[in-house]
PDB file of N, CA and C in Angstrom:
ATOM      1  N   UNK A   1      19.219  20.385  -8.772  1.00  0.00           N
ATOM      2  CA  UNK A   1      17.890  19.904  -9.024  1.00  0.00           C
ATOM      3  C   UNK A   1      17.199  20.818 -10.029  1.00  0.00           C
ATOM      4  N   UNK A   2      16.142  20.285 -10.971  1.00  0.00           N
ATOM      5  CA  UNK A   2      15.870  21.257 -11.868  1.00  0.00           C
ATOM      6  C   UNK A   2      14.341  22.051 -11.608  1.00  0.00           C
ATOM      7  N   UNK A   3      14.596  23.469 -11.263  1.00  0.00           N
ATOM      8  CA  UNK A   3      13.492  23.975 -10.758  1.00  0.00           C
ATOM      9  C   UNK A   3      12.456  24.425 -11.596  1.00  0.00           C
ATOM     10  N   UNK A   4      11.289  24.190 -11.138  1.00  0.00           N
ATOM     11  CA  UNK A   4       9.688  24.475 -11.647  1.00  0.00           C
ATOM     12  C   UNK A   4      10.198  25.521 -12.538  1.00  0.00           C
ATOM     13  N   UNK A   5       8.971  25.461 -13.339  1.00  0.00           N
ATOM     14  CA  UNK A   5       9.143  26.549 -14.607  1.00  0.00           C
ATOM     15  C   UNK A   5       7.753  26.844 -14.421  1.00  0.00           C
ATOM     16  N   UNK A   6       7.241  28.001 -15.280  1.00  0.00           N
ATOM     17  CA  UNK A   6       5.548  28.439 -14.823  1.00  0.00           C
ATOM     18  C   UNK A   6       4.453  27.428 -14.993  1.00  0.00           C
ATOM     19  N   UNK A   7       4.849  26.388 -16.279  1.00  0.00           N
ATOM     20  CA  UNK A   7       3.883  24.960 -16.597  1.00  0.00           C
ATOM     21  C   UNK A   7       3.514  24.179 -15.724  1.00  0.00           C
ATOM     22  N   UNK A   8       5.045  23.932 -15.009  1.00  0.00           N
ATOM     23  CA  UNK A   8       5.051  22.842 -14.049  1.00  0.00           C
ATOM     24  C   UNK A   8       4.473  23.457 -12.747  1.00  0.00           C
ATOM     25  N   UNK A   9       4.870  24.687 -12.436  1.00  0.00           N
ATOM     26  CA  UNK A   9       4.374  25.362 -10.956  1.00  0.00           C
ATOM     27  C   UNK A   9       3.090  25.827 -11.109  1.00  0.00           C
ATOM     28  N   UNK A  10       2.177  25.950 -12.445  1.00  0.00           N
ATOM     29  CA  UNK A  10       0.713  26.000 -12.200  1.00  0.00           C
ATOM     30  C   UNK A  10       0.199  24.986 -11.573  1.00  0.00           C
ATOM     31  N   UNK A  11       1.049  24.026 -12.716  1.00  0.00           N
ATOM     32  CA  UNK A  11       0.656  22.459 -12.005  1.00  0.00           C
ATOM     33  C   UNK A  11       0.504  22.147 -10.619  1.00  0.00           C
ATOM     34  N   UNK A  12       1.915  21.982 -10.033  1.00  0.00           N
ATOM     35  CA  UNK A  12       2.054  22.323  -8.876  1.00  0.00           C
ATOM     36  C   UNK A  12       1.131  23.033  -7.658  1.00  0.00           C
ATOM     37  N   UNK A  13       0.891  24.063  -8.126  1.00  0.00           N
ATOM     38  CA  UNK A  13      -0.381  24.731  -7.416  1.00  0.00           C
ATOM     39  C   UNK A  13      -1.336  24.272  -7.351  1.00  0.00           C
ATOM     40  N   UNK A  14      -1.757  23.882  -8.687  1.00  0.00           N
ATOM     41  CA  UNK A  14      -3.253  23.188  -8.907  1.00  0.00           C
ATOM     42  C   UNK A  14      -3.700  21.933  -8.063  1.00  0.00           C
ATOM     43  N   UNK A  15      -2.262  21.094  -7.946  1.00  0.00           N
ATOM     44  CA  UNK A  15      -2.668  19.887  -7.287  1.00  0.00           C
ATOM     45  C   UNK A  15      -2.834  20.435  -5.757  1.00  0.00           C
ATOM     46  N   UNK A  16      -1.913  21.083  -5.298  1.00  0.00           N
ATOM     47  CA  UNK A  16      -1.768  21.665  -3.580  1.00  0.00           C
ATOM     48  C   UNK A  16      -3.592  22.345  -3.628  1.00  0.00           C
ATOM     49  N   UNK A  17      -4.118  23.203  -4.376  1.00  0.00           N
ATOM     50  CA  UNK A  17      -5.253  23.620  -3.917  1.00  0.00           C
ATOM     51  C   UNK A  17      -6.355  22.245  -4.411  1.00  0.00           C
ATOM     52  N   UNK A  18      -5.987  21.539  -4.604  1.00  0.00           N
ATOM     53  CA  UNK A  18      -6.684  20.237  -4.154  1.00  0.00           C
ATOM     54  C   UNK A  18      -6.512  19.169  -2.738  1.00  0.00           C
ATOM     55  N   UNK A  19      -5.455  20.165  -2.100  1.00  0.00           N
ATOM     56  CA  UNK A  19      -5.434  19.074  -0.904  1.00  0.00           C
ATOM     57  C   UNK A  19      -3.739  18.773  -0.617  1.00  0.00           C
ATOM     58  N   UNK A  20      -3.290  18.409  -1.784  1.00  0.00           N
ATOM     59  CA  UNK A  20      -2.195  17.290  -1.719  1.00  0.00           C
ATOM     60  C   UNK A  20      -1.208  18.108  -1.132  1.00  0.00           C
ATOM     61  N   UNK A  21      -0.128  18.055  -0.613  1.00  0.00           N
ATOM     62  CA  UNK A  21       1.213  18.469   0.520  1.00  0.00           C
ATOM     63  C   UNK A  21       2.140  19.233  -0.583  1.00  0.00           C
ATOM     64  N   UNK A  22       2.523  20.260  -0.484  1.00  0.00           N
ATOM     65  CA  UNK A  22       3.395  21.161  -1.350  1.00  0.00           C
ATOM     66  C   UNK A  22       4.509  20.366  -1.785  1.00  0.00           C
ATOM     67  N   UNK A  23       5.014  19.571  -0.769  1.00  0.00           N
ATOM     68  CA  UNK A  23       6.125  18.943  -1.207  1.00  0.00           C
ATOM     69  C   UNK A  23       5.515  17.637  -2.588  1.00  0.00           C
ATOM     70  N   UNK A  24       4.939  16.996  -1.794  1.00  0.00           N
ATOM     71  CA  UNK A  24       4.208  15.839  -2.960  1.00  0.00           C
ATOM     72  C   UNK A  24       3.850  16.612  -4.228  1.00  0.00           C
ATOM     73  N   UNK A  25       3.172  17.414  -4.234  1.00  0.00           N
ATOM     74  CA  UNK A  25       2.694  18.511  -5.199  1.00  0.00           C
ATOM     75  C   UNK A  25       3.660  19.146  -6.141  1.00  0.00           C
ATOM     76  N   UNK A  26       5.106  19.364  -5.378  1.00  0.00           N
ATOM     77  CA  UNK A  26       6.271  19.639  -6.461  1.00  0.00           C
ATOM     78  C   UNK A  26       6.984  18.582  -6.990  1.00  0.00           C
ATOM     79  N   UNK A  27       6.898  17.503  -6.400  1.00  0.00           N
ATOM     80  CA  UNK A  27       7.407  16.218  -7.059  1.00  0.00           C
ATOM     81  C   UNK A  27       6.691  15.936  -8.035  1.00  0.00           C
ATOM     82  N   UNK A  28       5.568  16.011  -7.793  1.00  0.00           N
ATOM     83  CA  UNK A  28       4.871  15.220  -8.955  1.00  0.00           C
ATOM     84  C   UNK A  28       4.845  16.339 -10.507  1.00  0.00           C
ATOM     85  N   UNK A  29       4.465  17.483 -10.012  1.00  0.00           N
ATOM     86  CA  UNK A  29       4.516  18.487 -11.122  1.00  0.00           C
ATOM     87  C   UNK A  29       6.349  18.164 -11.485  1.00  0.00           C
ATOM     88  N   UNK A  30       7.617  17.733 -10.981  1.00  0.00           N
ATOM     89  CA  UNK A  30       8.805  17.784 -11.718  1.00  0.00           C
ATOM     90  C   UNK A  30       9.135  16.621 -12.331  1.00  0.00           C
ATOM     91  N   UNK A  31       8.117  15.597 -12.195  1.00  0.00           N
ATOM     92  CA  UNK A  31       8.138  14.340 -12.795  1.00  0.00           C
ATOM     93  C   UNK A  31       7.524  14.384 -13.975  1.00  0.00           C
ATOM     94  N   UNK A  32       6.288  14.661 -14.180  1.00  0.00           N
ATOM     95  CA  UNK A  32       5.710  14.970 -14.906  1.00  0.00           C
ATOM     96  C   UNK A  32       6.564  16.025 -16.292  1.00  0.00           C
ATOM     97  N   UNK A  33       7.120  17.705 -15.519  1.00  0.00           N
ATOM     98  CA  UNK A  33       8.279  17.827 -16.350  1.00  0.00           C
ATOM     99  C   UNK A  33       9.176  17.123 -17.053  1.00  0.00           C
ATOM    100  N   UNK A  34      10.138  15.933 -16.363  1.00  0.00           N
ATOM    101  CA  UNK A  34      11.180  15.633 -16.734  1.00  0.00           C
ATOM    102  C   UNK A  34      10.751  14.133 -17.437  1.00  0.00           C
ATOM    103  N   UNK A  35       9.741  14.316 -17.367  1.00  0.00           N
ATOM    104  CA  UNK A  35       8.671  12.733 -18.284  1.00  0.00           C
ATOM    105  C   UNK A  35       9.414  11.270 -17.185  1.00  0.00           C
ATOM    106  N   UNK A  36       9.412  11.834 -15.719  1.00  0.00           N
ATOM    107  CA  UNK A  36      10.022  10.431 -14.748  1.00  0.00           C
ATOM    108  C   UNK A  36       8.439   9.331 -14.696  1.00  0.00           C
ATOM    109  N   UNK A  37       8.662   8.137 -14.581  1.00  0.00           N
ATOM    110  CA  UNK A  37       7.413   7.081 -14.782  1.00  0.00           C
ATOM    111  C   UNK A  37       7.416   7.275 -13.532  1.00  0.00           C
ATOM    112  N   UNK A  38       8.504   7.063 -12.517  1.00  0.00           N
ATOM    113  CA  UNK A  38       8.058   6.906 -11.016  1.00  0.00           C
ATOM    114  C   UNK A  38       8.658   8.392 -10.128  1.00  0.00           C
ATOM    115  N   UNK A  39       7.713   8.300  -9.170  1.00  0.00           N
ATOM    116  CA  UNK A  39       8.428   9.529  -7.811  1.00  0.00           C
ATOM    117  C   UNK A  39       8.784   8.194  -6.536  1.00  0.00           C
ATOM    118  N   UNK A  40       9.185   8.412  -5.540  1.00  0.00           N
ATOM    119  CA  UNK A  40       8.968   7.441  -4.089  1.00  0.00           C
ATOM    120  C   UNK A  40       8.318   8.626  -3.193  1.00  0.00           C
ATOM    121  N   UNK A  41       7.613   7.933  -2.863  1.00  0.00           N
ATOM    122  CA  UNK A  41       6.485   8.489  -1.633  1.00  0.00           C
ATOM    123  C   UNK A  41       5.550   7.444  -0.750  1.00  0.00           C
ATOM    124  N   UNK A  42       5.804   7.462   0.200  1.00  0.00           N
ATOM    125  CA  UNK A  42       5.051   6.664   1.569  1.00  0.00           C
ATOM    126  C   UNK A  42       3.877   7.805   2.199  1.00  0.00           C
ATOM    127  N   UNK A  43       4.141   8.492   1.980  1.00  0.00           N
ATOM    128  CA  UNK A  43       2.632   9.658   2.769  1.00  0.00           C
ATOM    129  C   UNK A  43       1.659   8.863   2.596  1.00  0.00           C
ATOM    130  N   UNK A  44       0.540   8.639   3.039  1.00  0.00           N
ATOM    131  CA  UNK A  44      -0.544   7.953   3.442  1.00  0.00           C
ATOM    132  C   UNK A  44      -1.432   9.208   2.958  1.00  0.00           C
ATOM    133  N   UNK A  45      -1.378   9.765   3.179  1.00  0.00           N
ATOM    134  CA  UNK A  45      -3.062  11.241   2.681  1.00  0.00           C
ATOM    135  C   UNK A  45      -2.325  11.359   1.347  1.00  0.00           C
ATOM    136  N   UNK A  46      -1.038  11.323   0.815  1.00  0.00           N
ATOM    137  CA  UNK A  46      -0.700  11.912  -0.980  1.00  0.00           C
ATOM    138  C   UNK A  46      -1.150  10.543  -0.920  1.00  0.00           C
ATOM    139  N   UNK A  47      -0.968   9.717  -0.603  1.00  0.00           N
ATOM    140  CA  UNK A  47      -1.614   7.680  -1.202  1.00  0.00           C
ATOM    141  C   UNK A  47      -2.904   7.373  -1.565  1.00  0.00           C
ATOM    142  N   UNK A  48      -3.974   8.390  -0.358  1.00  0.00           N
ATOM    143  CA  UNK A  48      -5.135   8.091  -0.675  1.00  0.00           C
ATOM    144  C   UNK A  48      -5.464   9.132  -1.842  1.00  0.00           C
ATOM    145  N   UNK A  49      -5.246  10.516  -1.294  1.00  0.00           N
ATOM    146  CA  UNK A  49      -5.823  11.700  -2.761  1.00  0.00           C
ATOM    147  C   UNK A  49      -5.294  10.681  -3.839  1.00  0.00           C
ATOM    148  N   UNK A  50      -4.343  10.420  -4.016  1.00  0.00           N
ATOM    149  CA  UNK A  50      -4.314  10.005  -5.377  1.00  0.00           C
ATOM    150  C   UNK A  50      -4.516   8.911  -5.788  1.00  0.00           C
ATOM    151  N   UNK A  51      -5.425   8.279  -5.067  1.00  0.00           N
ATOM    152  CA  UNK A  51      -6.607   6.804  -5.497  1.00  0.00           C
ATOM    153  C   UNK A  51      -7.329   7.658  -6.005  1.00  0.00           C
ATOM    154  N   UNK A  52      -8.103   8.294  -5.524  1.00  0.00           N
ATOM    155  CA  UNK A  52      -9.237   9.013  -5.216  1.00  0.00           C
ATOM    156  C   UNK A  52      -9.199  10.691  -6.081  1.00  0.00           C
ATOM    157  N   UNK A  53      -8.100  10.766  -7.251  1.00  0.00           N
ATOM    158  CA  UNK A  53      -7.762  11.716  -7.702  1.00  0.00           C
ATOM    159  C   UNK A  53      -8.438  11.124  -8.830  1.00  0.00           C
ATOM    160  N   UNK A  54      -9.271  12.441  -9.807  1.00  0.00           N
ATOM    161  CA  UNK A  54      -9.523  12.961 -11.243  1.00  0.00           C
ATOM    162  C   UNK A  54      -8.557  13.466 -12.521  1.00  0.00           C
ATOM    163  N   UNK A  55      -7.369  13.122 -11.737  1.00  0.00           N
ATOM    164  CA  UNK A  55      -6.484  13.806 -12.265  1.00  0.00           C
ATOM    165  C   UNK A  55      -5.902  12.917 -13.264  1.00  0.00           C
ATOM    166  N   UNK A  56      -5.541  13.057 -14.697  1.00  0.00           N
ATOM    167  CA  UNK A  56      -4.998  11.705 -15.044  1.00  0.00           C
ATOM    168  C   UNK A  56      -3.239  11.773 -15.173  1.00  0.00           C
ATOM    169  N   UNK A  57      -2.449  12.804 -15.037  1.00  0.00           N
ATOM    170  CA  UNK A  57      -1.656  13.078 -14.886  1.00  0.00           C
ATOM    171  C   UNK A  57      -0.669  12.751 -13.905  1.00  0.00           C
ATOM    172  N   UNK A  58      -1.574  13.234 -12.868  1.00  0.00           N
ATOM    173  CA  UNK A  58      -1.058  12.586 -11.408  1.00  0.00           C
ATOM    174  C   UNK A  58      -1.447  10.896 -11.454  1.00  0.00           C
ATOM    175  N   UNK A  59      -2.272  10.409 -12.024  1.00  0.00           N
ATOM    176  CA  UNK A  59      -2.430   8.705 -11.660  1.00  0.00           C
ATOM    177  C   UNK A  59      -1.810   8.294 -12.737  1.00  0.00           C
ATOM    178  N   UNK A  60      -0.781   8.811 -13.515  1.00  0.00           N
ATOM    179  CA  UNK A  60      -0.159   8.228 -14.800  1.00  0.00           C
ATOM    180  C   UNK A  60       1.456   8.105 -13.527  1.00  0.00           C
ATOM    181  N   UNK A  61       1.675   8.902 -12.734  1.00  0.00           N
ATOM    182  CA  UNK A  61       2.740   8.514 -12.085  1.00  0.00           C
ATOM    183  C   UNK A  61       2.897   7.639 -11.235  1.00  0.00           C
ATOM    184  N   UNK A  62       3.774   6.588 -11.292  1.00  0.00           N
ATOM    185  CA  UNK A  62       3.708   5.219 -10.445  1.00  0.00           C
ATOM    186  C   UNK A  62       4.467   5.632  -9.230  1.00  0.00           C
ATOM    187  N   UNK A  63       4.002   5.779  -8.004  1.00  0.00           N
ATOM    188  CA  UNK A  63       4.265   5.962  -6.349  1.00  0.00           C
ATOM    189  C   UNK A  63       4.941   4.715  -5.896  1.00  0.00           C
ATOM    190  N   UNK A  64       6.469   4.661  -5.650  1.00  0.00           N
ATOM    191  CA  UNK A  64       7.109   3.646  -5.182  1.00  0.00           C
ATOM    192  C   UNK A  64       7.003   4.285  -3.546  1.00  0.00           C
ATOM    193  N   UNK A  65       7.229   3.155  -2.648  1.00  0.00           N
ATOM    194  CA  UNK A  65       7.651   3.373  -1.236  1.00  0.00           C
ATOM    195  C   UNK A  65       8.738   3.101  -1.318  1.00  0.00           C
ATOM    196  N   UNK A  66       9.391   3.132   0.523  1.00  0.00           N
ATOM    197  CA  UNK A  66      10.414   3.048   1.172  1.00  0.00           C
ATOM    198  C   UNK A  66      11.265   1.308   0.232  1.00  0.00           C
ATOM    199  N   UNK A  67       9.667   0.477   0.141  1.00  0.00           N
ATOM    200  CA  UNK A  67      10.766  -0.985  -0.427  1.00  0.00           C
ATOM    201  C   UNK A  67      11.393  -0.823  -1.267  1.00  0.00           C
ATOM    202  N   UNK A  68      11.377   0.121  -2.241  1.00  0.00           N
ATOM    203  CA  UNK A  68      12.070   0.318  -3.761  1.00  0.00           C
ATOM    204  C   UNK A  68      13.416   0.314  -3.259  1.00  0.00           C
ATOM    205  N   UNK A  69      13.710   1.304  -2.328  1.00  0.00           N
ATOM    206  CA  UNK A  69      14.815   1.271  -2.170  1.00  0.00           C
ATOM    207  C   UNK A  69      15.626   0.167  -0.974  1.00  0.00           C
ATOM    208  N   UNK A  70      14.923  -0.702  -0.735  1.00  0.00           N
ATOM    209  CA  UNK A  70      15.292  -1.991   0.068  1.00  0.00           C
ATOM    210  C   UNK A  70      15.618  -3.136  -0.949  1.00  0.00           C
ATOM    211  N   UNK A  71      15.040  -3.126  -2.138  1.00  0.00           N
ATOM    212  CA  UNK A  71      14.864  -3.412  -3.111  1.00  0.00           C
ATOM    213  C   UNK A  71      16.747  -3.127  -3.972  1.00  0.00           C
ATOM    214  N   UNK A  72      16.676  -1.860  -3.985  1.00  0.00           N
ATOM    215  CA  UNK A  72      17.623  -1.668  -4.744  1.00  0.00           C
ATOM    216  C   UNK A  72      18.809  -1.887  -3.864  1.00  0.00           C
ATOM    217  N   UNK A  73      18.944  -1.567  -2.421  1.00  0.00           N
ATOM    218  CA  UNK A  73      20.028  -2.006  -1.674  1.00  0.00           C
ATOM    219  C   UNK A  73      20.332  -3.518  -1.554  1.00  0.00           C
ATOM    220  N   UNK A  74      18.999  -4.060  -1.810  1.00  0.00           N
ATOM    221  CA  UNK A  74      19.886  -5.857  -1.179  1.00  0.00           C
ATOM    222  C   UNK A  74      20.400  -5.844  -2.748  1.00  0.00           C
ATOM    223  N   UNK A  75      20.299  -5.552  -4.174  1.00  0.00           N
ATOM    224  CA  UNK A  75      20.744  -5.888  -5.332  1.00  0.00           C
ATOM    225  C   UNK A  75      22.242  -5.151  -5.044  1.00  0.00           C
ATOM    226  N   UNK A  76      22.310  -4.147  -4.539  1.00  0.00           N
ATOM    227  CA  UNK A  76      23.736  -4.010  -4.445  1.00  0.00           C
ATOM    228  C   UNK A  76      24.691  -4.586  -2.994  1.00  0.00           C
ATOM    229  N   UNK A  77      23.931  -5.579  -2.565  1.00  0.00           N
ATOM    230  CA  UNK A  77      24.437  -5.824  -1.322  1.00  0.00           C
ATOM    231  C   UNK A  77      24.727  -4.832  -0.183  1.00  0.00           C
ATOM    232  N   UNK A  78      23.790  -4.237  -0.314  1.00  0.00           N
ATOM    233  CA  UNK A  78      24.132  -2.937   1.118  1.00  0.00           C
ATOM    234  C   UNK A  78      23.523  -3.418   2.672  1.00  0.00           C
ATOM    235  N   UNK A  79      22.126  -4.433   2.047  1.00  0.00           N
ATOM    236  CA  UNK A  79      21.793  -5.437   3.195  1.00  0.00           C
ATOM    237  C   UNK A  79      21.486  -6.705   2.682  1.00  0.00           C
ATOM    238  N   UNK A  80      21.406  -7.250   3.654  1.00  0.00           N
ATOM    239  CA  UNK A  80      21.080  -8.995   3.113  1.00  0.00           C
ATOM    240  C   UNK A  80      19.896  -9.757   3.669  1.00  0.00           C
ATOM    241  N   UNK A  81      19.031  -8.925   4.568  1.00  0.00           N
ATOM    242  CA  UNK A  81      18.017  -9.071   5.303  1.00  0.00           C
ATOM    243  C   UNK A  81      16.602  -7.973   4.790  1.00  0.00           C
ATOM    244  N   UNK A  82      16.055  -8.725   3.572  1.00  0.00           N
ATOM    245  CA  UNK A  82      14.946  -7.251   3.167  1.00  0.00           C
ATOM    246  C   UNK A  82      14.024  -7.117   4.309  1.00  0.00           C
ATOM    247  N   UNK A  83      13.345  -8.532   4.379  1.00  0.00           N
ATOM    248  CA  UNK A  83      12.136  -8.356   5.364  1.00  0.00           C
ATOM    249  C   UNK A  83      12.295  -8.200   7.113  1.00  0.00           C
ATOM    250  N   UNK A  84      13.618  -8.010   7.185  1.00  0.00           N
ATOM    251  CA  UNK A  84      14.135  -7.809   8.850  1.00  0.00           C
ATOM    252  C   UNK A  84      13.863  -6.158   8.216  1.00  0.00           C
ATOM    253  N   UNK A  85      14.361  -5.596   7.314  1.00  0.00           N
ATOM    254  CA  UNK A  85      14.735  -3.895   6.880  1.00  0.00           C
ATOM    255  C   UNK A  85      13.225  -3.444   7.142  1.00  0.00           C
ATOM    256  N   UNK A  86      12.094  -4.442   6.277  1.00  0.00           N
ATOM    257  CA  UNK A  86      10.795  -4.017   6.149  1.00  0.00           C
ATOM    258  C   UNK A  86      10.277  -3.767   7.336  1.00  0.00           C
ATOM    259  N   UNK A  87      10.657  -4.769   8.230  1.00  0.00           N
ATOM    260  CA  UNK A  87       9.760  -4.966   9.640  1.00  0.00           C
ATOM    261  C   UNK A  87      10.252  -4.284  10.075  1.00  0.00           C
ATOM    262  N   UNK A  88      11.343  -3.444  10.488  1.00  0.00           N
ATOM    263  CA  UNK A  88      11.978  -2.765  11.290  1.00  0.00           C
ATOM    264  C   UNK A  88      11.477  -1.069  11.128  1.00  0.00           C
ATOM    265  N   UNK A  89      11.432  -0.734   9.638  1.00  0.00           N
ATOM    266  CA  UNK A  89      10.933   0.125   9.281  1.00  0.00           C
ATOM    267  C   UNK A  89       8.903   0.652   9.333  1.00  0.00           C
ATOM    268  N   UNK A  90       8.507  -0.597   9.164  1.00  0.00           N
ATOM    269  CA  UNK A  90       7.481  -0.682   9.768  1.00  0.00           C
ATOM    270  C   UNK A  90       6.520  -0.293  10.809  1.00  0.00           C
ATOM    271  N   UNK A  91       7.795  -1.245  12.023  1.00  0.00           N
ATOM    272  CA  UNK A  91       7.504  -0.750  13.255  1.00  0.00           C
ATOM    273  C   UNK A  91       7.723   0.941  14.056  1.00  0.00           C
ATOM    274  N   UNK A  92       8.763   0.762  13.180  1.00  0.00           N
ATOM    275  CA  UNK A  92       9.481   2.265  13.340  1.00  0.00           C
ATOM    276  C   UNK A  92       8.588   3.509  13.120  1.00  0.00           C
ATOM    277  N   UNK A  93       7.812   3.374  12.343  1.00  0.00           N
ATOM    278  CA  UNK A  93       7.335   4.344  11.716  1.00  0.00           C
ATOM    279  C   UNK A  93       5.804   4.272  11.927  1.00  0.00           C
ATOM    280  N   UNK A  94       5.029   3.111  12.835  1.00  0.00           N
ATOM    281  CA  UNK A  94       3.291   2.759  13.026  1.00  0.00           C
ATOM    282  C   UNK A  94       3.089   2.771  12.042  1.00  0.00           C
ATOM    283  N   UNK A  95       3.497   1.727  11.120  1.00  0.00           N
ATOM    284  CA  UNK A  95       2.359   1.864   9.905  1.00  0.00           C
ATOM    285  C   UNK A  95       1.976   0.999  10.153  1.00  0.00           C
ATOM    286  N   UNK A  96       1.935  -0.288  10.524  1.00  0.00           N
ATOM    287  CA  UNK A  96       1.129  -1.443  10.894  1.00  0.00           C
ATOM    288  C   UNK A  96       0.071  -1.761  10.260  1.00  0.00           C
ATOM    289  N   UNK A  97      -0.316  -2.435   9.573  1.00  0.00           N
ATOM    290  CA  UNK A  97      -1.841  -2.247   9.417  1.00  0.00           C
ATOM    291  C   UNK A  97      -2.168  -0.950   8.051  1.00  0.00           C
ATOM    292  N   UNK A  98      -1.207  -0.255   7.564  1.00  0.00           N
ATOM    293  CA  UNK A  98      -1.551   0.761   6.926  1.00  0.00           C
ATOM    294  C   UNK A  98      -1.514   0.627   5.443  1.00  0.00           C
ATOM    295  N   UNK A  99      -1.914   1.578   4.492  1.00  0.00           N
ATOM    296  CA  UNK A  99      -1.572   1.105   2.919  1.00  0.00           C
ATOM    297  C   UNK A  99      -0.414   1.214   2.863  1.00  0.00           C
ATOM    298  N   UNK A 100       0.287   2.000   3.668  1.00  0.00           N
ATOM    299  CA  UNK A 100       1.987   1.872   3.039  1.00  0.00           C
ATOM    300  C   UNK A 100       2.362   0.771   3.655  1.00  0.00           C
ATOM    301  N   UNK A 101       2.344  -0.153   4.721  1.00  0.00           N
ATOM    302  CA  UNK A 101       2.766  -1.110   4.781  1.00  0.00           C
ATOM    303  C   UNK A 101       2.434  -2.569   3.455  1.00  0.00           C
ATOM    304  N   UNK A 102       0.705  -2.365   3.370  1.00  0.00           N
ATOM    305  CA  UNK A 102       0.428  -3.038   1.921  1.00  0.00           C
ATOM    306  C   UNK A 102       1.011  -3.014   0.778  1.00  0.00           C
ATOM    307  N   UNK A 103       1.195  -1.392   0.813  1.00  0.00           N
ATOM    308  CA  UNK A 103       1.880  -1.013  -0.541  1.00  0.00           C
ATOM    309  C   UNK A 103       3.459  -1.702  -0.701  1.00  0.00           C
ATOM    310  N   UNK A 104       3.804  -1.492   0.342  1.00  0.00           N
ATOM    311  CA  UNK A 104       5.377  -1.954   0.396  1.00  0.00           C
ATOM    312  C   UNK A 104       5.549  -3.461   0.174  1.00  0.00           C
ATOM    313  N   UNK A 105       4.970  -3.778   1.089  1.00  0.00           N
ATOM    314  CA  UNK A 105       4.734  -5.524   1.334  1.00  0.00           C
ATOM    315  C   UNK A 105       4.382  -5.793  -0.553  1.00  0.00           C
ATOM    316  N   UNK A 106       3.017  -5.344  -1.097  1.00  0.00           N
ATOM    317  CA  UNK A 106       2.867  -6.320  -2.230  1.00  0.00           C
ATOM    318  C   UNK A 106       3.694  -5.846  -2.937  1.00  0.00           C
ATOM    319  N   UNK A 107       4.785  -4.668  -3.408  1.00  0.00           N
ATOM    320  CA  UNK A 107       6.100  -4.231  -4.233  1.00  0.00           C
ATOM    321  C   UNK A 107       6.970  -5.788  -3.878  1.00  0.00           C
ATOM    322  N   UNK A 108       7.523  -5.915  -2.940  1.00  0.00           N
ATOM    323  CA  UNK A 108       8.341  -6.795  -2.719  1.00  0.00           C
ATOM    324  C   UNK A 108       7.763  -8.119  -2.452  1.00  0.00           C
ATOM    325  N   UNK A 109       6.585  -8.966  -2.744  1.00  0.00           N
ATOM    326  CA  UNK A 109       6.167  -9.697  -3.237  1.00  0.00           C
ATOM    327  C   UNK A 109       6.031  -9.869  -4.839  1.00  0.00           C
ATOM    328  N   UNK A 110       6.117  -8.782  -5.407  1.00  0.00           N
ATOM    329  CA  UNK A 110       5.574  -8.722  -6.579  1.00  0.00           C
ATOM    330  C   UNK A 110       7.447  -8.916  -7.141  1.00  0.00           C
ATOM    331  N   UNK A 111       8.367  -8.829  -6.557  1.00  0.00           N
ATOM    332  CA  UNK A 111       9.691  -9.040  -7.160  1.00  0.00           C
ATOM    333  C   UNK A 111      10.179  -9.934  -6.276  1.00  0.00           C
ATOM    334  N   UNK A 112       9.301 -11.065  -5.957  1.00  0.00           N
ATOM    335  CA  UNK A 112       9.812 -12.278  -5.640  1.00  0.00           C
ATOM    336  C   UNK A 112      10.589 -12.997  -4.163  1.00  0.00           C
ATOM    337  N   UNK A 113      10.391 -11.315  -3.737  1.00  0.00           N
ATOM    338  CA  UNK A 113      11.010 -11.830  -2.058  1.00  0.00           C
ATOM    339  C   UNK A 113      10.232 -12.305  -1.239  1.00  0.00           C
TER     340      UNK A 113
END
């Protein structure tokens, strides 16, 4: 994996003393490095800070959930059931009712399932 350099780990810092989770905070500062359009992240508090972020850096990165990769498994046939995967994961996890369930749900509406 390619580790922070001092640019990216100011970065890094900068976003964490705003709130956001060290881990979310190094993803996004190595995306940003490696010029990635998307990270995957379901956290619900990194979901809201970064509605609710000033940052334009951090809201230039597009936040996929868990469907991306439900998404990319039924294209390789790994399952054949997305929205049994969704619901299951769902339940699994109380999001019920939550933005990551929204978030997920309108991803995989938005590609036709």
């Amino acid at each position: 994996m390619q580790e922070l350099k001092a640019k990216s780990l100011k970065k890094s810092r900068m976003l964490e003393n705003t709130g956001i989770g060290s881990g979310e905070a190094q993803c996004c500062a190595l995306a940003n490095k490696l010029k990635l359009e998307f990270i995957v992240c379901d956290d619900r508090k990194f979901l809201r800070q970064r509605f609710f972020s000033n940052d334009k850096g951090l809201k230039e990165i597009k936040v996929l959930g868990f469907s991306y990769f439900l998404h990319i498994f039924y294209r390789k046939k790994l399952i054949d059931n997305v929205w049994g995967c969704f619901n299951r994961t769902i339940e699994t996890n109380n999001w019920k009712g939550s933005e990551v369930q929204i978030a997920n749900y309108t991803f995989l509406k938005d590609l036709g399932y």
